[in-house]
C-alpha atoms as a PDB file:
ATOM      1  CA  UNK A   1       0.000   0.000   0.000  1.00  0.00           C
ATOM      2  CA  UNK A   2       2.704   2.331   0.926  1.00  0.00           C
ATOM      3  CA  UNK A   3       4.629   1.713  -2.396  1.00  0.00           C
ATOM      4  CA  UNK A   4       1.364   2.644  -4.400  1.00  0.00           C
ATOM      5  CA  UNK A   5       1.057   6.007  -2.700  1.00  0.00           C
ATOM      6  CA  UNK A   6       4.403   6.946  -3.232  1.00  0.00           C
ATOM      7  CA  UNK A   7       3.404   5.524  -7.138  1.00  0.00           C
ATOM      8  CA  UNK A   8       0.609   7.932  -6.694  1.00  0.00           C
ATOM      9  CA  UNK A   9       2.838  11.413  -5.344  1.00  0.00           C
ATOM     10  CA  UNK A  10       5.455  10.308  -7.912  1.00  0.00           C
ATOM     11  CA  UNK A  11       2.625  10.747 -10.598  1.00  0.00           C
ATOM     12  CA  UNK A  12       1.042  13.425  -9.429  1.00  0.00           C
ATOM     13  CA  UNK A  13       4.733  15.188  -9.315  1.00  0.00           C
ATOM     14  CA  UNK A  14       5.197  14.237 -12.708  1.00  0.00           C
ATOM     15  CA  UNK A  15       2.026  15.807 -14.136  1.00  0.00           C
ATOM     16  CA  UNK A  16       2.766  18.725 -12.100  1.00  0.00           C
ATOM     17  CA  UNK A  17       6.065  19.069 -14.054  1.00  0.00           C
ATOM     18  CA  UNK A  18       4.078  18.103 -17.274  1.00  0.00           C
ATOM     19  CA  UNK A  19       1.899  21.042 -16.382  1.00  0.00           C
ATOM     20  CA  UNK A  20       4.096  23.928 -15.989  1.00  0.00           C
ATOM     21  CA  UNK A  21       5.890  22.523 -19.403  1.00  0.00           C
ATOM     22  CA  UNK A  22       2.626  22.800 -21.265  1.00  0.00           C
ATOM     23  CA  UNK A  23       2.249  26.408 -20.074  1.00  0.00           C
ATOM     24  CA  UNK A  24       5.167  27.519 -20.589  1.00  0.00           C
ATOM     25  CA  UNK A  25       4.808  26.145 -24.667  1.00  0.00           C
ATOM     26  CA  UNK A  26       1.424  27.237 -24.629  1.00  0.00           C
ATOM     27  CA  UNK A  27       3.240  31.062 -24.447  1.00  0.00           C
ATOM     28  CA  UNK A  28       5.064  30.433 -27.715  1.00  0.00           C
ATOM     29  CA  UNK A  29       1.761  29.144 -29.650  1.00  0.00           C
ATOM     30  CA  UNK A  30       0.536  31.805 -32.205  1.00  0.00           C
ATOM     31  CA  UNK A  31      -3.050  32.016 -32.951  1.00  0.00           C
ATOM     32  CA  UNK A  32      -3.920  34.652 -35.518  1.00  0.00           C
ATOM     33  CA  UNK A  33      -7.169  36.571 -35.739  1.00  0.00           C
ATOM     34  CA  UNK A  34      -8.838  38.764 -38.108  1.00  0.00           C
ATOM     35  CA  UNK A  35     -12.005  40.939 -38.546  1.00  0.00           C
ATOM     36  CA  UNK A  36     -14.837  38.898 -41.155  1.00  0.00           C
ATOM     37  CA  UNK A  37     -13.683  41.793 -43.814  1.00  0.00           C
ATOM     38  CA  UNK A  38     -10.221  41.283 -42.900  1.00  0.00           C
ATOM     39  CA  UNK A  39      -9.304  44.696 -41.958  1.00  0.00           C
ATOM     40  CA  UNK A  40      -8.130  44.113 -38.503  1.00  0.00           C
ATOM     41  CA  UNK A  41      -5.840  41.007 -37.295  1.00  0.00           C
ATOM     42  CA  UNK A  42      -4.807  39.983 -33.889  1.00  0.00           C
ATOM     43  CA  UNK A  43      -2.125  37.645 -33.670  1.00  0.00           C
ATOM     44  CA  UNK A  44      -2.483  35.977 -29.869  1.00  0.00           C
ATOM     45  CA  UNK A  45      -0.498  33.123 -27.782  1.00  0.00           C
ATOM     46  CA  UNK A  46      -2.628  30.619 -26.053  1.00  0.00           C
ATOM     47  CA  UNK A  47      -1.830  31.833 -23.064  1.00  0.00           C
ATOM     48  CA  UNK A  48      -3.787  34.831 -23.822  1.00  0.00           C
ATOM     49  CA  UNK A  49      -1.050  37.477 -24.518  1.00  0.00           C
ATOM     50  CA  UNK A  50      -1.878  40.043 -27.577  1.00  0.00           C
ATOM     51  CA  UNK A  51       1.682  39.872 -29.128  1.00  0.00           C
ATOM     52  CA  UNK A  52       0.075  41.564 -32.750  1.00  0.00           C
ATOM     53  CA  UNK A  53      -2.388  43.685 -34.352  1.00  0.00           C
ATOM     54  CA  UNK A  54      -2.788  45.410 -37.844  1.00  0.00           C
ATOM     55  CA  UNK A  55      -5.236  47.654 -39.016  1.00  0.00           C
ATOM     56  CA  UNK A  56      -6.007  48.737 -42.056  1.00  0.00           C
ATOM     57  CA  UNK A  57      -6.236  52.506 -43.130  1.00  0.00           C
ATOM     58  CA  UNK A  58      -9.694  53.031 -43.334  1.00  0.00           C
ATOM     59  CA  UNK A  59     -10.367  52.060 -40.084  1.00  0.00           C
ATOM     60  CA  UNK A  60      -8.081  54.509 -38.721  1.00  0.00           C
ATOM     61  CA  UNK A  61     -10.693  57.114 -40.306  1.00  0.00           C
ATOM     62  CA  UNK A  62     -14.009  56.015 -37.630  1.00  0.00           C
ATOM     63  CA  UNK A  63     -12.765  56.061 -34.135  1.00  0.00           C
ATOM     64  CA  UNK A  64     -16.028  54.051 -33.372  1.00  0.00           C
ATOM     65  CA  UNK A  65     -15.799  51.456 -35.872  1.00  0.00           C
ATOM     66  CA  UNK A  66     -12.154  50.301 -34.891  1.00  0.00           C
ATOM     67  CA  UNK A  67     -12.984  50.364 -31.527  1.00  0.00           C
ATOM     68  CA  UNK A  68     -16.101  47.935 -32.521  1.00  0.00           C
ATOM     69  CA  UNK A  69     -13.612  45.257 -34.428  1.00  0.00           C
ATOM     70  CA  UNK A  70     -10.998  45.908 -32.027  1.00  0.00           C
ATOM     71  CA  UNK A  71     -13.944  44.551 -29.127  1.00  0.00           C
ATOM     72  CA  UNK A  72     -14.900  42.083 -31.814  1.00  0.00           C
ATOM     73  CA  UNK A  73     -11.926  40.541 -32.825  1.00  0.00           C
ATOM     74  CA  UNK A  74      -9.735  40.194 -30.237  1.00  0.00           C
ATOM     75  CA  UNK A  75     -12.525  38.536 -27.827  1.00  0.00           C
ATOM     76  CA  UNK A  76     -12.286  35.796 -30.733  1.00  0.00           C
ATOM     77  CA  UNK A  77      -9.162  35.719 -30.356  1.00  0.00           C
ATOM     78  CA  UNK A  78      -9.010  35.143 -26.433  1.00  0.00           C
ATOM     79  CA  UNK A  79     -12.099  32.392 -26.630  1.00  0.00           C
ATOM     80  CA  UNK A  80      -9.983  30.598 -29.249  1.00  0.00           C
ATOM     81  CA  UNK A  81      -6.879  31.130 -27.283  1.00  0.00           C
ATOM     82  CA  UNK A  82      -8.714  29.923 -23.682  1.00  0.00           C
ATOM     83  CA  UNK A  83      -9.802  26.842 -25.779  1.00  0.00           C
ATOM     84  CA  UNK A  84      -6.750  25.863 -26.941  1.00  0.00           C
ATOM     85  CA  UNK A  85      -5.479  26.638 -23.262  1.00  0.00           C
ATOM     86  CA  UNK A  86      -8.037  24.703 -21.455  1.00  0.00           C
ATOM     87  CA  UNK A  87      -7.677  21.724 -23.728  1.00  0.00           C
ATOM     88  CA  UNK A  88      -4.374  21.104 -24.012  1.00  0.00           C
ATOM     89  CA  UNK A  89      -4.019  21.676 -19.693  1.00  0.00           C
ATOM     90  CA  UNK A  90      -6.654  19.196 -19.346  1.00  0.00           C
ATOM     91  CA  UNK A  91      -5.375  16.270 -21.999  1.00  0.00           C
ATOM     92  CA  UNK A  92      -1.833  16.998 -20.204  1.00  0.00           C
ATOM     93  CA  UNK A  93      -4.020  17.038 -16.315  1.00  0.00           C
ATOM     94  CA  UNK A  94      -5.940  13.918 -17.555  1.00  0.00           C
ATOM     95  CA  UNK A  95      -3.390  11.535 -18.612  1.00  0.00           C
ATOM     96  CA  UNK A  96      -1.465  12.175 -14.873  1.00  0.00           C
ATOM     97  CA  UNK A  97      -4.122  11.603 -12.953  1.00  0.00           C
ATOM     98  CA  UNK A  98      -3.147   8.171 -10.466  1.00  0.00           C
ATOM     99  CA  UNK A  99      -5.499   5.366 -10.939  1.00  0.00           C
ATOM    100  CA  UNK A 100      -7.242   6.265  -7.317  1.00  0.00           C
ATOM    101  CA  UNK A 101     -10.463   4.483  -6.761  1.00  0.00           C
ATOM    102  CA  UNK A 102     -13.319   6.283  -6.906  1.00  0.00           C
ATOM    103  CA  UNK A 103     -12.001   9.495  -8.797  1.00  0.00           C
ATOM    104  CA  UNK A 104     -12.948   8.536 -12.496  1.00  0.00           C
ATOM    105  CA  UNK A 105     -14.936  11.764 -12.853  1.00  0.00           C
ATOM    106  CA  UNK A 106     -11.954  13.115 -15.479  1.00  0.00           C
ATOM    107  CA  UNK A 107     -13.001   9.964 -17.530  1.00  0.00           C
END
């Protein structure tokens, strides 16, 4: 019994380490952005920093409208960023989880 729950912290250490690796590569991973017309793009990690954006002239000429894409486009940018986040945390979470009776609820 003892050996399996040091089995257990061992694994749970591991994923831990697994983890912090997967957030740290989740910084470098680019995911780009752009308006429907294609007039603004957002180029975003999937950790959620903003690391580009371009905007076309004519946008520069309506305060209001860029700040409309700007609103528009970079919250699709974030929600595809999160989901990236989220799913490559929880594929990294789910595979270290120790076989512990009873928790199957990541399953």
């Amino acid at each position: 019994m003892f050996g399996d729950m040091m089995g257990m912290i061992n694994k749970l250490k591991e994923t831990k380490e697994k983890v912090e690796a997967t957030k740290e590569r989740l910084k470098i991973v680019l995911i780009d952005e752009q308006s429907a017309d294609g007039l603004l793009k957002v180029t975003i990690t999937a950790a959620r920093d903003i690391k580009n954006i371009t905007i076309a002239d004519e946008l520069l000429e309506d305060k209001e409208q860029l700040e409309d894409y700007l609103v528009l486009t970079l919250n699709k940018a974030i929600k595809r960023a999160s989901d990236v986040n989220d799913m490559e945390l929880a594929a990294v979470a789910k595979d270290g989880m120790p076989d512990i009776p009873g928790l199957d609820m990541l399953k």
